[in-house]
N, C-alpha and C. Protein backbone atom coordinates (compact mmCIF):
# COMPACT_ATOMS: atom_id res chain seq x y z
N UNK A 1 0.82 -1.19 0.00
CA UNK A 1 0.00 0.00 0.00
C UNK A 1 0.86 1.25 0.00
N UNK A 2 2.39 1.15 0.54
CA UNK A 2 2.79 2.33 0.22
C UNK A 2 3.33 2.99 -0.97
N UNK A 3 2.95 2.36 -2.19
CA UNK A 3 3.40 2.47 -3.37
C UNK A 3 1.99 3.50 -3.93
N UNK A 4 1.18 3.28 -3.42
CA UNK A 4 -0.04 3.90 -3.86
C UNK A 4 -0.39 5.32 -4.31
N UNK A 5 -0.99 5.74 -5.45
CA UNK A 5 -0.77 7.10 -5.84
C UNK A 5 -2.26 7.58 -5.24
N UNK A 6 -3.41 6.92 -5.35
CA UNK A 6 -4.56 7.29 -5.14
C UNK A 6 -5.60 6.11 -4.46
N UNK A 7 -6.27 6.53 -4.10
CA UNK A 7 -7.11 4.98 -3.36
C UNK A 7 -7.77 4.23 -4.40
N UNK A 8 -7.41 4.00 -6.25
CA UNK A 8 -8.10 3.44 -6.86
C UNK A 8 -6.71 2.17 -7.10
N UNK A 9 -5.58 2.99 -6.62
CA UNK A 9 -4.57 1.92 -6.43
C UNK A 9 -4.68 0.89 -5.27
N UNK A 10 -5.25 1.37 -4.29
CA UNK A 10 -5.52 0.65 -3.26
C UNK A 10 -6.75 -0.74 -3.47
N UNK A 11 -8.06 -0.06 -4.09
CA UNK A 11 -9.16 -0.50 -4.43
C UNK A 11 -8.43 -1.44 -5.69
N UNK A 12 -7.93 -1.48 -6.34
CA UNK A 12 -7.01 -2.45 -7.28
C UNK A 12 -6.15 -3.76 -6.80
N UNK A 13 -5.99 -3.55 -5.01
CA UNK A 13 -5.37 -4.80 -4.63
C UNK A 13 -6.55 -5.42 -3.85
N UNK A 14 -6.73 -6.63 -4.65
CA UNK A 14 -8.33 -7.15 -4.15
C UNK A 14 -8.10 -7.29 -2.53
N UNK A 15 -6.98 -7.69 -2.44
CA UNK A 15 -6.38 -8.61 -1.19
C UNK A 15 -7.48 -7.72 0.48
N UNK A 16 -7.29 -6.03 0.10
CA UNK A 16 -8.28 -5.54 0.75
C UNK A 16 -9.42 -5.32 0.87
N UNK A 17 -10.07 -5.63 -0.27
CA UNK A 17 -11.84 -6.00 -0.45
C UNK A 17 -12.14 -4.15 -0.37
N UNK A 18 -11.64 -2.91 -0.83
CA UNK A 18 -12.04 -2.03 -0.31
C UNK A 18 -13.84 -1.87 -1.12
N UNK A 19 -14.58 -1.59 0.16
CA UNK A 19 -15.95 -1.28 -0.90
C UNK A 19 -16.51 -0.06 0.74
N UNK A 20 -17.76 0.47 -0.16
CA UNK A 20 -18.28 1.47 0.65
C UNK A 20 -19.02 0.73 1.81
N UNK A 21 -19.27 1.26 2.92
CA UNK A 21 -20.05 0.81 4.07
C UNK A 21 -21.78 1.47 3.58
N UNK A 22 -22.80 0.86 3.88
CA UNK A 22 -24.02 1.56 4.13
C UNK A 22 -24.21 1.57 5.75
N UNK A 23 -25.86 2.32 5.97
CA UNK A 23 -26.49 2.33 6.92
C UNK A 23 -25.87 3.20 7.60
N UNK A 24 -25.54 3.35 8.62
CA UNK A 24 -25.10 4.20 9.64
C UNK A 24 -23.47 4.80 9.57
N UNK A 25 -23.11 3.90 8.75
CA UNK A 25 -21.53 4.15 8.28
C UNK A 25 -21.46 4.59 6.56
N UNK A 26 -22.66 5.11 6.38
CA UNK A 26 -22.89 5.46 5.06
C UNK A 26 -21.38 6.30 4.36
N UNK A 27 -21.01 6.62 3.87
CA UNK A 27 -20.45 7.74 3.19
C UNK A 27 -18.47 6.99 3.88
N UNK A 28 -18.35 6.23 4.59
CA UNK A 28 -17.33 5.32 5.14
C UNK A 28 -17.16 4.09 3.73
N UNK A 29 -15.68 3.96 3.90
CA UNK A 29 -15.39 2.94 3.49
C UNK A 29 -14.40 1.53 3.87
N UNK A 30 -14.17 0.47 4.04
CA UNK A 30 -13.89 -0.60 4.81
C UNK A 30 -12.43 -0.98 3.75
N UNK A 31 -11.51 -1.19 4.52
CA UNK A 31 -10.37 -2.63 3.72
C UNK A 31 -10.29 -3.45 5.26
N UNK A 32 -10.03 -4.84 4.60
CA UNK A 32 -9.33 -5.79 4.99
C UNK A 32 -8.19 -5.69 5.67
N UNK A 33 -7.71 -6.50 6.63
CA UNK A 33 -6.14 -6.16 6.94
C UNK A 33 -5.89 -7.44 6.98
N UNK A 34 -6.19 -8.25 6.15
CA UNK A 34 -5.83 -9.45 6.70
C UNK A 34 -7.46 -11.05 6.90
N UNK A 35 -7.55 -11.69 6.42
CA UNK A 35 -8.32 -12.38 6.23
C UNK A 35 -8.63 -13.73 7.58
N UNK A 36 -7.66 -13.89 8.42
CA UNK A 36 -6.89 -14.76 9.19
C UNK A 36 -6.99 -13.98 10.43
N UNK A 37 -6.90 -12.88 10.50
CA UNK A 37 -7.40 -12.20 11.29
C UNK A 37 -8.28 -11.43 11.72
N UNK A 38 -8.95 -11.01 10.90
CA UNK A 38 -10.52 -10.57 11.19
C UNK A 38 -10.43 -9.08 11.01
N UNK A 39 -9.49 -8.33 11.18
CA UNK A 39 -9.68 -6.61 11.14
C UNK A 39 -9.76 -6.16 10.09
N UNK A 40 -10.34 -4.76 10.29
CA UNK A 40 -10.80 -3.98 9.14
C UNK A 40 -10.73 -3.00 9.33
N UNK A 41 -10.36 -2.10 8.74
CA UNK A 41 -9.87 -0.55 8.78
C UNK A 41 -11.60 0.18 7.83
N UNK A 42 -11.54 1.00 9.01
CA UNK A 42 -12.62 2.16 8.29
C UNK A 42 -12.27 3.41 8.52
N UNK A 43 -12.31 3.70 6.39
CA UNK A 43 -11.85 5.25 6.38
C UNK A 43 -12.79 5.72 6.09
N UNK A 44 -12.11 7.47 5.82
CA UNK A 44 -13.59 8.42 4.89
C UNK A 44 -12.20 9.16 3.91
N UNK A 45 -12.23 8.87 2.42
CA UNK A 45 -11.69 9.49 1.40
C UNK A 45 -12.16 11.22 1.90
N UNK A 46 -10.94 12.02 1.82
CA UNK A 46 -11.27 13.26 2.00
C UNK A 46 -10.34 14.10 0.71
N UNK A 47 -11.20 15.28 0.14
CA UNK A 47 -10.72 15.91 -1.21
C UNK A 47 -9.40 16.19 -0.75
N UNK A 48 -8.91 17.59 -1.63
CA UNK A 48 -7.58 18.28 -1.46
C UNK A 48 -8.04 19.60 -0.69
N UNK A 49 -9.14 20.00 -0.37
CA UNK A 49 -9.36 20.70 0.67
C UNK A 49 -9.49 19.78 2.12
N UNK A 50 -9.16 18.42 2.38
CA UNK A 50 -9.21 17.74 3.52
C UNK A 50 -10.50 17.29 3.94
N UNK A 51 -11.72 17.77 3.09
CA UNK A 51 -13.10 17.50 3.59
C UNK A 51 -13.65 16.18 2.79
N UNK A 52 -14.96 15.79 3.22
CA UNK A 52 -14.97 14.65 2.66
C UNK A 52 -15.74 14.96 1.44
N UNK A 53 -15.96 14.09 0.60
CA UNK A 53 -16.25 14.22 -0.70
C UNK A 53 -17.93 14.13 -0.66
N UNK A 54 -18.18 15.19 -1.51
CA UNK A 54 -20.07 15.09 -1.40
C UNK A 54 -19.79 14.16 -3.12
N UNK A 55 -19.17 13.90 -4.25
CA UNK A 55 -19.02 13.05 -5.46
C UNK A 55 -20.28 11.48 -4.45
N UNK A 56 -20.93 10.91 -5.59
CA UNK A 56 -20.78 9.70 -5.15
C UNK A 56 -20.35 8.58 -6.23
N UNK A 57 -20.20 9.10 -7.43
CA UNK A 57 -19.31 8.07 -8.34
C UNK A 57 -18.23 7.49 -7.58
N UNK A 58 -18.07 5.89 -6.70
CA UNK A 58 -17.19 5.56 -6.62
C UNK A 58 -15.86 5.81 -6.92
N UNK A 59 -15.81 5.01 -8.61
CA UNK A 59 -14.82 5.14 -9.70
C UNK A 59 -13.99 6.61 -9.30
N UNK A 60 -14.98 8.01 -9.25
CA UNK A 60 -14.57 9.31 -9.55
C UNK A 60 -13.59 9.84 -7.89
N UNK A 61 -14.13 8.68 -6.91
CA UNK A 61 -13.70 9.06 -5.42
C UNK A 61 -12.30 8.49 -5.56
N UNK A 62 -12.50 7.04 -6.01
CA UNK A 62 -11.00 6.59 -5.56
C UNK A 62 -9.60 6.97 -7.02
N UNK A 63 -9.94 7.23 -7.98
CA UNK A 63 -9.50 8.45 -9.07
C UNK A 63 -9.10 9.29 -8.01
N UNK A 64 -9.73 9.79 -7.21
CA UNK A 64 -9.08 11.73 -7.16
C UNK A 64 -8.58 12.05 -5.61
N UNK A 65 -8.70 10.55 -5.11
CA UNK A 65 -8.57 10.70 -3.47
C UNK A 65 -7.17 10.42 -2.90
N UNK A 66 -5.99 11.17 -2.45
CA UNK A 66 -4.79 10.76 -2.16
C UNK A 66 -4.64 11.08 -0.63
N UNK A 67 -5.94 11.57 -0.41
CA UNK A 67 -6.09 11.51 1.71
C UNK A 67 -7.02 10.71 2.04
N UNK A 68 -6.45 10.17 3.16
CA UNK A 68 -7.65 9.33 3.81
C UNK A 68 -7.76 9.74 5.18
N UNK A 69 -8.88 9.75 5.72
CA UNK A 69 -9.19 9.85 7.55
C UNK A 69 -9.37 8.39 8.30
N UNK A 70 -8.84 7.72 8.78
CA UNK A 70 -9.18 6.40 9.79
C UNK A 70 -9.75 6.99 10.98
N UNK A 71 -10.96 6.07 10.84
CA UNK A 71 -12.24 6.44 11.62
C UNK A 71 -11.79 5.27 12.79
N UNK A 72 -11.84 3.65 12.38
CA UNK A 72 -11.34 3.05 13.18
C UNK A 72 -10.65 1.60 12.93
N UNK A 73 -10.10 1.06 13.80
CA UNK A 73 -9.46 -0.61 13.71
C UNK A 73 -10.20 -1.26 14.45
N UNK A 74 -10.67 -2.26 13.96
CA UNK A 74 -11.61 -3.33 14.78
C UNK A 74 -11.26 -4.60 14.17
N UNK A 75 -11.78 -5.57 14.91
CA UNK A 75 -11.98 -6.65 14.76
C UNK A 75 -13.42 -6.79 14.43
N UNK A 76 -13.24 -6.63 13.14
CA UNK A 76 -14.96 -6.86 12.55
C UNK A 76 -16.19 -7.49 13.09
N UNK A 77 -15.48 -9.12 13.54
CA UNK A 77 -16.79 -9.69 14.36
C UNK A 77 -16.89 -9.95 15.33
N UNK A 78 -16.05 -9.42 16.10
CA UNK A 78 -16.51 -9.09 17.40
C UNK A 78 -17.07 -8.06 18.47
C-alpha cells in the first residue's frame, strides 16, 4: 500500500476488499487487513481541501482521493 498514488490503487489490490459501508456508516469505506485475522480498517476518502467528498461516483472518489481519515481498527466480528 505504500506504493499507492490514489485509493483506486488501493481498491485495485483485491487482497483488501475495499468497498463502501451503508447504513449508519454510510459515506465510510472498509479494507481488509488481513483475512486470518478478522480486522478492518474504516476510512472516509477526503478531497484536497481535507473535507470529505459530497461526489458519489465511486470510480470518480478513488481516481481523485490521495487523503484518507481512519475512523477506526476493529476486529470486525466481534
Amino acid at each position: 500500500m505504500i506504493n499507492a498514488v490514489n485509493l483506486a490503487d488501493v481498491r485495485a489490490m483485491r487482497s483488501y476488499n475495499l468497498h463502501k459501508l451503508e447504513g449508519n456508516l454510510k459515506g465510510k469505506y472498509s479494507l481488509y487487513l488481513g483475512k486470518e485475522n478478522g480486522f478492518r480498517l474504516i476510512i472516509v476518502p477526503l478531497n484536497c481541501e481535507h473535507e470529505q467528498w459530497t461526489e458519489k461516483d465511486f470510480d470518480k472518489i478513488c481516481m481523485n482521493t490521495q487523503i484518507v481519515e481512519i475512523q477506526e481498527v476493529s476486529k470486525h466480528y466481534e
